[in-house]
Protein backbone atom coordinates (compact mmCIF):
# COMPACT_ATOMS: atom_id res chain seq x y z
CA UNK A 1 -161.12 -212.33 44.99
CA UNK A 2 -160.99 -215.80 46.79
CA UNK A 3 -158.53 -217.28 43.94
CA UNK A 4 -156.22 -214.03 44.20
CA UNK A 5 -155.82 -214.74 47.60
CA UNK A 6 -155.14 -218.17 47.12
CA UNK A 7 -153.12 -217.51 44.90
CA UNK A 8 -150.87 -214.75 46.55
CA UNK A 9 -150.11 -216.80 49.33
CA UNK A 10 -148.76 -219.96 47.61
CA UNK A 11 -146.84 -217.32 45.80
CA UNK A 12 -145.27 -216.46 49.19
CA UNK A 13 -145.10 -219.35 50.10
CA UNK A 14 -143.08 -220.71 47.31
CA UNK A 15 -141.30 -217.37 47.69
CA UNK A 16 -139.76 -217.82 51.32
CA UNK A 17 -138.33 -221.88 50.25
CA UNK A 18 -135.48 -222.82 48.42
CA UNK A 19 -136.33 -224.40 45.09
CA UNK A 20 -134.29 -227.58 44.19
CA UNK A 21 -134.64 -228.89 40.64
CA UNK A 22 -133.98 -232.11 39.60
CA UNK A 23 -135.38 -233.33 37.10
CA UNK A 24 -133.46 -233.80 33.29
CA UNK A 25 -129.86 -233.08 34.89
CA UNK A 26 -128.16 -235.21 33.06
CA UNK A 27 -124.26 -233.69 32.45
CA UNK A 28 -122.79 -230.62 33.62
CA UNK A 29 -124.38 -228.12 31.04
CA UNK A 30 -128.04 -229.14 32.14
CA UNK A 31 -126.56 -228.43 35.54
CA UNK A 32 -125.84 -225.43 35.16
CA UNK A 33 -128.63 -224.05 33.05
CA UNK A 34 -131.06 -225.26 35.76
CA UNK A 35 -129.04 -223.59 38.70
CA UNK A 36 -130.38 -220.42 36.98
CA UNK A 37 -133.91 -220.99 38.09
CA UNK A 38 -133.33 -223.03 40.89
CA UNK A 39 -131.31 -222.79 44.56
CA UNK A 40 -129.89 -226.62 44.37
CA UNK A 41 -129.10 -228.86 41.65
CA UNK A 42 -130.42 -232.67 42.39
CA UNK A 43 -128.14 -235.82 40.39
CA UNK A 44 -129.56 -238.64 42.61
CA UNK A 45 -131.38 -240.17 39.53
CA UNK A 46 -128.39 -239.51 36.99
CA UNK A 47 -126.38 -241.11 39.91
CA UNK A 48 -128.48 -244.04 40.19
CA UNK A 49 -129.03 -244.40 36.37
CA UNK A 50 -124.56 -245.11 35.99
CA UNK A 51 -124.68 -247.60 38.91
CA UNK A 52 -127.43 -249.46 37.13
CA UNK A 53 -125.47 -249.22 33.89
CA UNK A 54 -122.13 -250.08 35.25
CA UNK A 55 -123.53 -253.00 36.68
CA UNK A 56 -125.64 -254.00 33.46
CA UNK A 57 -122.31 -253.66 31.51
CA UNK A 58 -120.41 -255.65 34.76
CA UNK A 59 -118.26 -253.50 35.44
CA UNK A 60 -116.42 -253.31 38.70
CA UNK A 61 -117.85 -251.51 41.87
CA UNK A 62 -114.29 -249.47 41.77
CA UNK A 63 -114.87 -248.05 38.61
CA UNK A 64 -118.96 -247.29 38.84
CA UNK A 65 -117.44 -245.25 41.45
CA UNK A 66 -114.93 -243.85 40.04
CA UNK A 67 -117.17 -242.91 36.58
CA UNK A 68 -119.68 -241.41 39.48
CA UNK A 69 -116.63 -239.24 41.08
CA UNK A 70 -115.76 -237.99 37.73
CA UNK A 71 -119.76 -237.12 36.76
CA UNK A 72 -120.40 -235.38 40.46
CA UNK A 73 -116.68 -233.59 39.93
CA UNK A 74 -117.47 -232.01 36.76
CA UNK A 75 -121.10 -230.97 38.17
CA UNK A 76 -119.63 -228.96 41.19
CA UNK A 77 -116.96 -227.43 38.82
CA UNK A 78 -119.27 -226.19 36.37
CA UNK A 79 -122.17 -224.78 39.22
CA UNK A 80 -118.72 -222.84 40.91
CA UNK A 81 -118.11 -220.75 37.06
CA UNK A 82 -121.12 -219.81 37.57
């Protein structure tokens, strides 16, 4: 009886908070699928994995930025279809 009780309240817990996932969004689709189960959508590793590229591959500041605009851009678009 203990355990259900334990148990209910994380549940409500859990219940009452918004649930942000991010872990695995990688492009737009896994974006999207994930917004199904979850209240935000988190990119600050994807975001920080194409700065670390961009500058691996030497690439101008300008352009990281610009590749990062485009990524972010056709995040949002895809989440508002939805």
């Amino acid at each position: 009886m203990e355990i259900q009780r334990n148990i209910d309240a994380l549940v409500r817990a859990f219940e009452a908070r918004n649930l942000p996932v991010g872990f695995g969004i990688k492009n737009a689709a896994t974006a999207r699928e994930m917004a199904q189960y979850a209240d935000a959508v988190v990119i600050g590793s994807a975001i920080v994995s194409k700065i670390e590229q961009g500058l691996l591959q030497k690439q101008e500041m300008a352009q990281i930025i610009a590749e990062i605009h485009s990524f972010v851009y056709a995040i949002r678009q895809e989440l508002d279809r939805r």
